[in-house]
PDB file of N, CA and C in Angstrom:
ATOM      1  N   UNK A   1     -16.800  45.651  20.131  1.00  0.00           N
ATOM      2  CA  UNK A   1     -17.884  44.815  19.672  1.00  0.00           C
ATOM      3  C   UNK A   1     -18.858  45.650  18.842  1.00  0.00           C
ATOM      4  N   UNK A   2     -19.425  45.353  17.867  1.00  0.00           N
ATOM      5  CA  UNK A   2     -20.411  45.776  17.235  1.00  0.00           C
ATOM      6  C   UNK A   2     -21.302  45.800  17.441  1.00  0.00           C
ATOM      7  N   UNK A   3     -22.129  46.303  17.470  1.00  0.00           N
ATOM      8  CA  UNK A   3     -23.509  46.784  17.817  1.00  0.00           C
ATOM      9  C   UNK A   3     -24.496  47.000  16.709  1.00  0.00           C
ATOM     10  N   UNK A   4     -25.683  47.276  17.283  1.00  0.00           N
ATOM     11  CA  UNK A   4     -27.151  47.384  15.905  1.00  0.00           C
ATOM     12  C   UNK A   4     -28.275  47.788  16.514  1.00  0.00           C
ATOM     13  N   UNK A   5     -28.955  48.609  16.752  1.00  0.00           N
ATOM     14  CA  UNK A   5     -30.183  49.120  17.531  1.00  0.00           C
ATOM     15  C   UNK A   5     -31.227  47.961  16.241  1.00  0.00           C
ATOM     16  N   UNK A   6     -32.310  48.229  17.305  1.00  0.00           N
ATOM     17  CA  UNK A   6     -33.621  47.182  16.706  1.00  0.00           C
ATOM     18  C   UNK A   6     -33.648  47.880  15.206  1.00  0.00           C
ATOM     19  N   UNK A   7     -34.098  49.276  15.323  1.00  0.00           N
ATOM     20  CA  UNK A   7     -34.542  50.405  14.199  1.00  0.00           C
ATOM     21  C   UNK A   7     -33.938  49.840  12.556  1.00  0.00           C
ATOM     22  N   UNK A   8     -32.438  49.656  13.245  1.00  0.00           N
ATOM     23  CA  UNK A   8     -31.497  49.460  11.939  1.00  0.00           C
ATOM     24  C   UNK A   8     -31.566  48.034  11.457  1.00  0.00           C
ATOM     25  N   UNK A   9     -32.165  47.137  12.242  1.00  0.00           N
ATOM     26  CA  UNK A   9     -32.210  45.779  12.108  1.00  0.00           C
ATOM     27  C   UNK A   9     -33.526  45.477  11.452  1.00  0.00           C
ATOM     28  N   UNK A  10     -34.265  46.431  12.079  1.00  0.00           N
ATOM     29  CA  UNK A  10     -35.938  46.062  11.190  1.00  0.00           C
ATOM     30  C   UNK A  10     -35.657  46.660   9.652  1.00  0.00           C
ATOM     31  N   UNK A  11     -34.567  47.917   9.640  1.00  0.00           N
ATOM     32  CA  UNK A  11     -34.307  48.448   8.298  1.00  0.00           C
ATOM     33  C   UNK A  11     -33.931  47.620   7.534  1.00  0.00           C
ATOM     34  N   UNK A  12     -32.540  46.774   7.750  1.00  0.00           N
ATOM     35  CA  UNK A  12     -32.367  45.573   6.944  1.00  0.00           C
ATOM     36  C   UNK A  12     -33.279  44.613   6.735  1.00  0.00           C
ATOM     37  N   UNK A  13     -34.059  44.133   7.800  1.00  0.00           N
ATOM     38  CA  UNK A  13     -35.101  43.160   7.665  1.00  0.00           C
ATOM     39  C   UNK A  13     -36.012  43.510   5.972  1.00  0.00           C
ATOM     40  N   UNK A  14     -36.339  45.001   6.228  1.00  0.00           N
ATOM     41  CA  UNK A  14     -37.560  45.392   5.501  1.00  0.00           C
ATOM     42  C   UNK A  14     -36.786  45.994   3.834  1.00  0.00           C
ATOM     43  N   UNK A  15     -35.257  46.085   3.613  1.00  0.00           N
ATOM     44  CA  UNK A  15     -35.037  45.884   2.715  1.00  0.00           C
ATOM     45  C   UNK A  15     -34.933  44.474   1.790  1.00  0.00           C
ATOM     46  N   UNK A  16     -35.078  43.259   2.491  1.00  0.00           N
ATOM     47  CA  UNK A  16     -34.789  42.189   2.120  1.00  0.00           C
ATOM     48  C   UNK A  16     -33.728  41.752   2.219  1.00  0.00           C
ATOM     49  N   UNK A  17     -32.925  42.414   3.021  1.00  0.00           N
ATOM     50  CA  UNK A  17     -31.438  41.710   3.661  1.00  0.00           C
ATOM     51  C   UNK A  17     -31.371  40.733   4.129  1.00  0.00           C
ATOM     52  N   UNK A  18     -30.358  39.491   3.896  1.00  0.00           N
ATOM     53  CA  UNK A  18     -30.473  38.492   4.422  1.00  0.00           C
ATOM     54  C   UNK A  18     -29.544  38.465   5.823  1.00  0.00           C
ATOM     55  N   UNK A  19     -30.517  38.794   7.123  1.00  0.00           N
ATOM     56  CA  UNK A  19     -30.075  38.655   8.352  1.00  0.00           C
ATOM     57  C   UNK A  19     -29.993  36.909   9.024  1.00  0.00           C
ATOM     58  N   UNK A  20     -28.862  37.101   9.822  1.00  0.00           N
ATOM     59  CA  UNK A  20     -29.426  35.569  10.614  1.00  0.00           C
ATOM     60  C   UNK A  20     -29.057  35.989  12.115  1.00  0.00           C
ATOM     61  N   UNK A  21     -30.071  35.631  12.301  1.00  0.00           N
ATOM     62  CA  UNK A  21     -30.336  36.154  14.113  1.00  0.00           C
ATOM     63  C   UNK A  21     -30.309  35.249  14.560  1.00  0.00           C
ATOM     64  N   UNK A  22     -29.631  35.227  15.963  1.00  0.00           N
ATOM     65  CA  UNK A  22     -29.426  34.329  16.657  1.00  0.00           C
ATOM     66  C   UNK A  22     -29.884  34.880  17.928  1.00  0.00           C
ATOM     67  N   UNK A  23     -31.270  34.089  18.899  1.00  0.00           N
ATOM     68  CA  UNK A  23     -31.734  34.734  19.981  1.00  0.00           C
ATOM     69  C   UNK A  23     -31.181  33.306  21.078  1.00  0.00           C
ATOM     70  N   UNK A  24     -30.434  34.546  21.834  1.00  0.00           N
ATOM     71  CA  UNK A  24     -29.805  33.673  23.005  1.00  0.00           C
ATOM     72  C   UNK A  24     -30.317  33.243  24.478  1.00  0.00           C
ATOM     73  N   UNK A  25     -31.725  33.347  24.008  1.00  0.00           N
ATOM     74  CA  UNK A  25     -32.458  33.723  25.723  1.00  0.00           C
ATOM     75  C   UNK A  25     -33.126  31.959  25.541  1.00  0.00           C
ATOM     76  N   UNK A  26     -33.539  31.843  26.798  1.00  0.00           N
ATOM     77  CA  UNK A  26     -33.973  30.283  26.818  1.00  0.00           C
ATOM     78  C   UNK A  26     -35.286  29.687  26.353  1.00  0.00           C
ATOM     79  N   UNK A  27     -35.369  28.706  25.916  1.00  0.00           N
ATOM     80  CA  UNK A  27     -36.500  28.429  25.144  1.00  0.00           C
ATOM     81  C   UNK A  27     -37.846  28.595  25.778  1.00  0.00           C
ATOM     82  N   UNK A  28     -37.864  28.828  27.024  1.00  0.00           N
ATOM     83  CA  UNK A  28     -39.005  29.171  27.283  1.00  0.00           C
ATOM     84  C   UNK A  28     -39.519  30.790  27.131  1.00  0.00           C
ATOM     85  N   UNK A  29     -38.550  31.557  27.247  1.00  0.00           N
ATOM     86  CA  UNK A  29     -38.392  32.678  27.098  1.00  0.00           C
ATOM     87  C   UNK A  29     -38.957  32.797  25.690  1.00  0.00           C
ATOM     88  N   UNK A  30     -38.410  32.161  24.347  1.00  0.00           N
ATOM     89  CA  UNK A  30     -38.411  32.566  23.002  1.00  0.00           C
ATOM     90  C   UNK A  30     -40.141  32.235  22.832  1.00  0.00           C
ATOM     91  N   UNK A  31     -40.366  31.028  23.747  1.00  0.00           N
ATOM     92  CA  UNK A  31     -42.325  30.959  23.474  1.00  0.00           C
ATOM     93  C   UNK A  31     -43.120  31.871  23.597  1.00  0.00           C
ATOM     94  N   UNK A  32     -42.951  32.793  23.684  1.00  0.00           N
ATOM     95  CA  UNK A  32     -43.585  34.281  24.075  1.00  0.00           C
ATOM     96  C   UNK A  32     -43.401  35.134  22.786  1.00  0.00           C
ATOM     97  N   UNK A  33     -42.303  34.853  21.552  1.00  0.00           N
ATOM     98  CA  UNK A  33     -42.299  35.391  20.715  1.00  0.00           C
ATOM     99  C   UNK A  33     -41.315  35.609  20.524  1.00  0.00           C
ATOM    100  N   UNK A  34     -40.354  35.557  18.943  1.00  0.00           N
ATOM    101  CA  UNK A  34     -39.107  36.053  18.612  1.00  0.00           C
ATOM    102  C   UNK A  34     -38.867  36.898  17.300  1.00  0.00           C
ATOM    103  N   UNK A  35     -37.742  37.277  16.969  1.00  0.00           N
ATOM    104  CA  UNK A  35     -37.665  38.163  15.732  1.00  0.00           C
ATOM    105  C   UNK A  35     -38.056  36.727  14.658  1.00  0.00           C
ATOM    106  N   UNK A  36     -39.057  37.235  13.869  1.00  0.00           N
ATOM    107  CA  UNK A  36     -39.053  36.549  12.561  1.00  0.00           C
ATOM    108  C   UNK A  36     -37.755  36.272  11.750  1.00  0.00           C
ATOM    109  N   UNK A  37     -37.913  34.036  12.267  1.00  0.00           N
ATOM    110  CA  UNK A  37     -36.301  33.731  11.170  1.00  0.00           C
ATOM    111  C   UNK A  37     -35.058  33.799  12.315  1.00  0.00           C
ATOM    112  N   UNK A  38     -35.762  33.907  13.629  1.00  0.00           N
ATOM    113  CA  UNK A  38     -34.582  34.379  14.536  1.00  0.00           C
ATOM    114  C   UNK A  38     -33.860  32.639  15.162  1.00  0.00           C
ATOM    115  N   UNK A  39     -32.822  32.170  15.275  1.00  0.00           N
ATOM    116  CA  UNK A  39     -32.876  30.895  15.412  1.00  0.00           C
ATOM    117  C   UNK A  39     -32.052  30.557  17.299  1.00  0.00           C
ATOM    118  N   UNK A  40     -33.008  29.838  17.459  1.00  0.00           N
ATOM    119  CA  UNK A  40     -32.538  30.035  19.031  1.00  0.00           C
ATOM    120  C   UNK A  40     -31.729  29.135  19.674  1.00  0.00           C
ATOM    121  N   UNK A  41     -30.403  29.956  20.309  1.00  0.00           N
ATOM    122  CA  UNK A  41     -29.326  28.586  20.741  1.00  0.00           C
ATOM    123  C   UNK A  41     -29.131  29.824  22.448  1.00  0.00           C
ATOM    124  N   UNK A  42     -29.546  29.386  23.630  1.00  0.00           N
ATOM    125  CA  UNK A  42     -29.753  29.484  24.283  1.00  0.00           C
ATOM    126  C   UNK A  42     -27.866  29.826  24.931  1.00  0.00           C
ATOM    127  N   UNK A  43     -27.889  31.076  25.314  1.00  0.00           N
ATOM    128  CA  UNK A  43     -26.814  31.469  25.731  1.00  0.00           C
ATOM    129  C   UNK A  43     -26.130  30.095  26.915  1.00  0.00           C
ATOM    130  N   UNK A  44     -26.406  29.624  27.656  1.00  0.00           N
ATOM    131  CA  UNK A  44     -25.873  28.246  28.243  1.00  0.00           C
ATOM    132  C   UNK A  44     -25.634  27.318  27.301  1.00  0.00           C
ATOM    133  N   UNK A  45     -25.964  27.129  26.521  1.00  0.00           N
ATOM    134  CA  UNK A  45     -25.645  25.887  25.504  1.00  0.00           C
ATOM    135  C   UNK A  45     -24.897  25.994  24.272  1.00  0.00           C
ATOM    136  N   UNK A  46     -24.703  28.159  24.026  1.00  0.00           N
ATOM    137  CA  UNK A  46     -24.129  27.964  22.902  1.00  0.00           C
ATOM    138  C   UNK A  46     -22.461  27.596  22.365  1.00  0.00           C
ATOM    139  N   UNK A  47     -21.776  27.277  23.442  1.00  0.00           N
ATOM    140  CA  UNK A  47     -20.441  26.735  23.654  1.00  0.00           C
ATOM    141  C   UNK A  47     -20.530  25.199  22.480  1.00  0.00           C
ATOM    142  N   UNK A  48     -22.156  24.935  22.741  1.00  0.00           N
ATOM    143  CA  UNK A  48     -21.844  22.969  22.188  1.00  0.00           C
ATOM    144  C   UNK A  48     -23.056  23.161  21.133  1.00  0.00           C
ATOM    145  N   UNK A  49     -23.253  24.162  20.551  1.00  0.00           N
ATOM    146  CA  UNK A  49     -23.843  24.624  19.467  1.00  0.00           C
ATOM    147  C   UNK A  49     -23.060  25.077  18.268  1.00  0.00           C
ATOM    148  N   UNK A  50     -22.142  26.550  18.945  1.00  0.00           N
ATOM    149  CA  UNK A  50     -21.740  27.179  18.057  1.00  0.00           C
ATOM    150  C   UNK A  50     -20.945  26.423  16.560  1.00  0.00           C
ATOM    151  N   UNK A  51     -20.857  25.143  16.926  1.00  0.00           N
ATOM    152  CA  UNK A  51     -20.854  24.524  15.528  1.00  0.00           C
ATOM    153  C   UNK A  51     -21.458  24.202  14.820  1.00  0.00           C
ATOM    154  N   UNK A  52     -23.046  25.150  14.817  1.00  0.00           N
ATOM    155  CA  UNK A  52     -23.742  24.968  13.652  1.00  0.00           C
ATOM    156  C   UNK A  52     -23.587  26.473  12.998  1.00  0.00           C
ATOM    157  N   UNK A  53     -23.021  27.108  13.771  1.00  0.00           N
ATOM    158  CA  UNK A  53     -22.724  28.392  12.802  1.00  0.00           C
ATOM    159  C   UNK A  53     -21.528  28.413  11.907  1.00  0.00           C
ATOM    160  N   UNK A  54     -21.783  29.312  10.606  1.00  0.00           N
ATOM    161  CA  UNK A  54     -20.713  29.576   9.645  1.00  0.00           C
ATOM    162  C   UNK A  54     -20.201  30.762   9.749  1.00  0.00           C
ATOM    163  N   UNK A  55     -19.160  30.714   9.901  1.00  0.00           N
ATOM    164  CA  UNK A  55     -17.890  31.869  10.275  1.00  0.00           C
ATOM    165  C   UNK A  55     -17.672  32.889   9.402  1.00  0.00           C
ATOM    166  N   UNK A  56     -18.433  31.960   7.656  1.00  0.00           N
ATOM    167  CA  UNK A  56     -18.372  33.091   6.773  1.00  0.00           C
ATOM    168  C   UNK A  56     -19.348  33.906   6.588  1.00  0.00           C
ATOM    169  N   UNK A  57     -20.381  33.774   7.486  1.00  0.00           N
ATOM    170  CA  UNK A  57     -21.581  34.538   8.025  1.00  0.00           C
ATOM    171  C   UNK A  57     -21.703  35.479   8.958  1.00  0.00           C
ATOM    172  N   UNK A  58     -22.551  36.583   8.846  1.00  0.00           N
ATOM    173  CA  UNK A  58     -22.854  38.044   9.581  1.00  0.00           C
ATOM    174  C   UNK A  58     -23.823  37.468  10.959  1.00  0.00           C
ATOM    175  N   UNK A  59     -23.730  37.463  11.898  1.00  0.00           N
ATOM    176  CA  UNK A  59     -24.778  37.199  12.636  1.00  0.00           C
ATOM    177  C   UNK A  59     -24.877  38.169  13.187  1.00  0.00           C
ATOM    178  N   UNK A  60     -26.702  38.347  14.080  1.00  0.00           N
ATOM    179  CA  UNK A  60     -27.112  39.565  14.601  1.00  0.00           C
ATOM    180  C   UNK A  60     -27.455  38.939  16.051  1.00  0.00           C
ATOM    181  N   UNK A  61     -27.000  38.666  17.642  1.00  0.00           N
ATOM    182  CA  UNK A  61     -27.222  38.263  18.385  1.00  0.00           C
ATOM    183  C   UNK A  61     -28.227  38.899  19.523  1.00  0.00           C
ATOM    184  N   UNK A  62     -29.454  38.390  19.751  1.00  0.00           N
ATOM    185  CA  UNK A  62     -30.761  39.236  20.640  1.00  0.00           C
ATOM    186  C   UNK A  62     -30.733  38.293  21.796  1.00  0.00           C
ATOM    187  N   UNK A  63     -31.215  38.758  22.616  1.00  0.00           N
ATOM    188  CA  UNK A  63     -31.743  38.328  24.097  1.00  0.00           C
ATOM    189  C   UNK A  63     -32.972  39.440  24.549  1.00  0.00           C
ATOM    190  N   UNK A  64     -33.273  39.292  25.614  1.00  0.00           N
ATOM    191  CA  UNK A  64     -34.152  40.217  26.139  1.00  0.00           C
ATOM    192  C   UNK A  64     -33.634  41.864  26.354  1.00  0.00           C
ATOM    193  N   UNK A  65     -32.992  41.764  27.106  1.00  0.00           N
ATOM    194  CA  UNK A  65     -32.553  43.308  26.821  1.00  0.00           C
ATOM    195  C   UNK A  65     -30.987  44.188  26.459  1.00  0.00           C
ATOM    196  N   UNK A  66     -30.336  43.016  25.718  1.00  0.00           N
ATOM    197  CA  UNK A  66     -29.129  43.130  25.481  1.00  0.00           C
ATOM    198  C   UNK A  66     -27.472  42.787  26.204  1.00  0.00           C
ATOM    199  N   UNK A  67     -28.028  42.185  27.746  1.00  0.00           N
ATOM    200  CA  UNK A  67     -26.957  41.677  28.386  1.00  0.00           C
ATOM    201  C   UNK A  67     -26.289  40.042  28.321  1.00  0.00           C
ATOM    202  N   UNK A  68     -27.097  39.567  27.687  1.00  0.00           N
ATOM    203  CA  UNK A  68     -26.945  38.039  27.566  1.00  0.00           C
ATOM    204  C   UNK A  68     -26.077  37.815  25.937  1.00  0.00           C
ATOM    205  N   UNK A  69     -26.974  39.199  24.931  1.00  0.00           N
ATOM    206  CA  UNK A  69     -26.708  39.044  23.598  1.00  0.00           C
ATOM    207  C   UNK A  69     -24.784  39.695  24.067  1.00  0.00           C
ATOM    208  N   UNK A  70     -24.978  40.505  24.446  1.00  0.00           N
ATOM    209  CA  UNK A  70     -23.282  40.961  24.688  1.00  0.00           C
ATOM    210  C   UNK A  70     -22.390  39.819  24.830  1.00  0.00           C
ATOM    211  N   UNK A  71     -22.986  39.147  25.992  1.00  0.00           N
ATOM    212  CA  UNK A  71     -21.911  38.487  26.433  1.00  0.00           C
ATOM    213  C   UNK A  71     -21.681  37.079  25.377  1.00  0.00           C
ATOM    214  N   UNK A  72     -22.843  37.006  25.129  1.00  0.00           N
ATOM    215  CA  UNK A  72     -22.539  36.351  23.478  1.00  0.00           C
ATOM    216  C   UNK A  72     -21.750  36.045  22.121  1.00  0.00           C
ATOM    217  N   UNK A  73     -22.113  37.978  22.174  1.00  0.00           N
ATOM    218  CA  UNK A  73     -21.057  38.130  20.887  1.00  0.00           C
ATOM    219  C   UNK A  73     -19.432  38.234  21.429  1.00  0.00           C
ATOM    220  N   UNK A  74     -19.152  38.722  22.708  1.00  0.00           N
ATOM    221  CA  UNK A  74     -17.751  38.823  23.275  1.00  0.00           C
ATOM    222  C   UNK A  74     -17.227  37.210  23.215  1.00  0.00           C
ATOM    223  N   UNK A  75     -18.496  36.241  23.644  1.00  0.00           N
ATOM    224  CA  UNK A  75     -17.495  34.766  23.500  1.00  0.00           C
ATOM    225  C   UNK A  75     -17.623  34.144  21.940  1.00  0.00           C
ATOM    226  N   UNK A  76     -18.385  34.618  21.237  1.00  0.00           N
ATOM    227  CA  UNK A  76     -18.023  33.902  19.575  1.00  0.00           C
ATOM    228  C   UNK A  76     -17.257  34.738  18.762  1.00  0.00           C
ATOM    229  N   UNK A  77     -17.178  36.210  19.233  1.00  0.00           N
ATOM    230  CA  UNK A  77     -16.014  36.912  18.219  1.00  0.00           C
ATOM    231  C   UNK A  77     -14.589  36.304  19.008  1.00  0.00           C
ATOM    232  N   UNK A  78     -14.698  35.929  19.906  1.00  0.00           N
ATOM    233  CA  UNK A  78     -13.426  35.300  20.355  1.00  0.00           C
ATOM    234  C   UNK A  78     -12.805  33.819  20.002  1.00  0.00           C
ATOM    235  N   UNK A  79     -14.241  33.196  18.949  1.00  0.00           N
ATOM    236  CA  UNK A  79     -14.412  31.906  18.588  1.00  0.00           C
ATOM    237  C   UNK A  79     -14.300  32.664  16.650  1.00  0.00           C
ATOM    238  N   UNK A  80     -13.858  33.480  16.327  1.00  0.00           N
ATOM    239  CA  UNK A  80     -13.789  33.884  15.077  1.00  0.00           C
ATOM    240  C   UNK A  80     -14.938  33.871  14.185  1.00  0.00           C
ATOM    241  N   UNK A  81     -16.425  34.014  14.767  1.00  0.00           N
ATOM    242  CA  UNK A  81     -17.500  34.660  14.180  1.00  0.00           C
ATOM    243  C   UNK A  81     -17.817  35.846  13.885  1.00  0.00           C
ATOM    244  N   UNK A  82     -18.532  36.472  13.010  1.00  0.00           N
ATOM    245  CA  UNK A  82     -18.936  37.868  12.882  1.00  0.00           C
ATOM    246  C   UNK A  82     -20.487  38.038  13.019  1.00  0.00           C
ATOM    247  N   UNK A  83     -19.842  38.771  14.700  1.00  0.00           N
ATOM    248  CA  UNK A  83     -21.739  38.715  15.212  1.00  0.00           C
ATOM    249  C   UNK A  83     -21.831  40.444  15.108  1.00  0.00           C
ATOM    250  N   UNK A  84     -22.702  40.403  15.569  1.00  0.00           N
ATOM    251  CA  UNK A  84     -23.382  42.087  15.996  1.00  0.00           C
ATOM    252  C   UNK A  84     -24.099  41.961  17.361  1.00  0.00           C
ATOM    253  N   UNK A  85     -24.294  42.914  18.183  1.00  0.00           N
ATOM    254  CA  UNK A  85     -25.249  42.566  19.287  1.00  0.00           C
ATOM    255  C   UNK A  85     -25.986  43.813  18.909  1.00  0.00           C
ATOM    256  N   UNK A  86     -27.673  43.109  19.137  1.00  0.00           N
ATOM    257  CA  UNK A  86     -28.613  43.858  19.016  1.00  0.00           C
ATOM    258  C   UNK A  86     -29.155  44.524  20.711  1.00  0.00           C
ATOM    259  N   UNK A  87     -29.017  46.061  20.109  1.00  0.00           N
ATOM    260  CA  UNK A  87     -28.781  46.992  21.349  1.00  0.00           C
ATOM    261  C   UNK A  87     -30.612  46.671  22.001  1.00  0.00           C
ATOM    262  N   UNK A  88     -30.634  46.364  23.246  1.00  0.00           N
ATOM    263  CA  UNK A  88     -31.804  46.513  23.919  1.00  0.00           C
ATOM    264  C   UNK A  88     -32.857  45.493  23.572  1.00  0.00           C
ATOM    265  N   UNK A  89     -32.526  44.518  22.853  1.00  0.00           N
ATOM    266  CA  UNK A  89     -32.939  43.230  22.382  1.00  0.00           C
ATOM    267  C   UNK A  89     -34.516  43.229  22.624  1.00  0.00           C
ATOM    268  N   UNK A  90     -35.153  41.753  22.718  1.00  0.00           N
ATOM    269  CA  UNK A  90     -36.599  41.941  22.717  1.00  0.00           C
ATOM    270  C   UNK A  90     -37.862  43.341  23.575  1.00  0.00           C
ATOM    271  N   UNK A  91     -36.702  43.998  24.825  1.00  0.00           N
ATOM    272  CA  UNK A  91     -37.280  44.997  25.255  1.00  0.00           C
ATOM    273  C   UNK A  91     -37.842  46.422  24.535  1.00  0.00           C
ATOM    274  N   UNK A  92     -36.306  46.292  23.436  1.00  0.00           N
ATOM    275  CA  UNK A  92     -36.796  47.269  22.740  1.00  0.00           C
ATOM    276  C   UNK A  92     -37.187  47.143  20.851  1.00  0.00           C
ATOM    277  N   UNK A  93     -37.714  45.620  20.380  1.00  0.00           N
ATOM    278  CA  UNK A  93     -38.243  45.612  19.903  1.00  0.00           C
ATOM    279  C   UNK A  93     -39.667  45.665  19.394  1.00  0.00           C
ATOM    280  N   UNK A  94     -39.842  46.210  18.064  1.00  0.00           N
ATOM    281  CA  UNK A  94     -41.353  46.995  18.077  1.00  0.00           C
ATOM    282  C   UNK A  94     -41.878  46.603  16.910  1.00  0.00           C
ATOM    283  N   UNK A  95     -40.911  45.347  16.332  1.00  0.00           N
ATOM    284  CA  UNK A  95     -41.595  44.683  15.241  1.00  0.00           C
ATOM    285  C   UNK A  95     -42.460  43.488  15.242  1.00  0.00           C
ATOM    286  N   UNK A  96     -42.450  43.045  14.380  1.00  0.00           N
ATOM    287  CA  UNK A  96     -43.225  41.974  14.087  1.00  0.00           C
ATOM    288  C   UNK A  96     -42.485  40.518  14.358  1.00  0.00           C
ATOM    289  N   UNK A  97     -43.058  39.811  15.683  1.00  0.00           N
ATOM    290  CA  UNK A  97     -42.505  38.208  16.236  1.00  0.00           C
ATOM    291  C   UNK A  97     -43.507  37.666  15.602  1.00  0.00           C
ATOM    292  N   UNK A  98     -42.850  36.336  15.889  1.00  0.00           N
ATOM    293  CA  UNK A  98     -43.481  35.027  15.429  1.00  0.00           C
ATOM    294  C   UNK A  98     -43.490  33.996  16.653  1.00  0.00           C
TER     295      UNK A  98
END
């Protein structure tokens, strides 16, 4: 599985890379704050979601501290997406939420 520490993710962010993040933690969770642009499909639900994602798309998958985003990307790369899991997720982010 692929991986991405926050560092390298704020790097793309701040080149103008077009990221699409997908934060898998539950919506009450995301009210507290998420990556800017981050779009939230709640690791329980994303089985009857994942058909709003495009396959010909990079995704970057966050949760709180990277165990939810794992198990994430292990069930949509198995659904023929191209995710990344972001290492240490909102714990060890140090950027700028919304």
């Amino acid at each position: 599985m692929k991986s991405i520490t926050t560092e390298e993710l704020k790097a793309l962010m701040a080149e103008g890379k077009q990221v699409n993040i997908i934060d898998v933690r539950e919506a009450s969770e995301v009210a507290g704050g998420k990556i800017p642009g981050a779009v939230n499909m709640p690791l329980g639900l994303l089985e009857f979601k994942m058909n709003e994602l495009d396959k010909s798309k990079e995704y970057y998958v966050n949760c709180l501290s990277g165990g939810r985003s794992s198990s994430a990307c292990q069930f949509l790369d198995n659904q023929g997406y191209k995710v990344t899991n972001v290492e240490g997720g909102m714990m060890a982010w140090d950027g700028e939420i919304e």
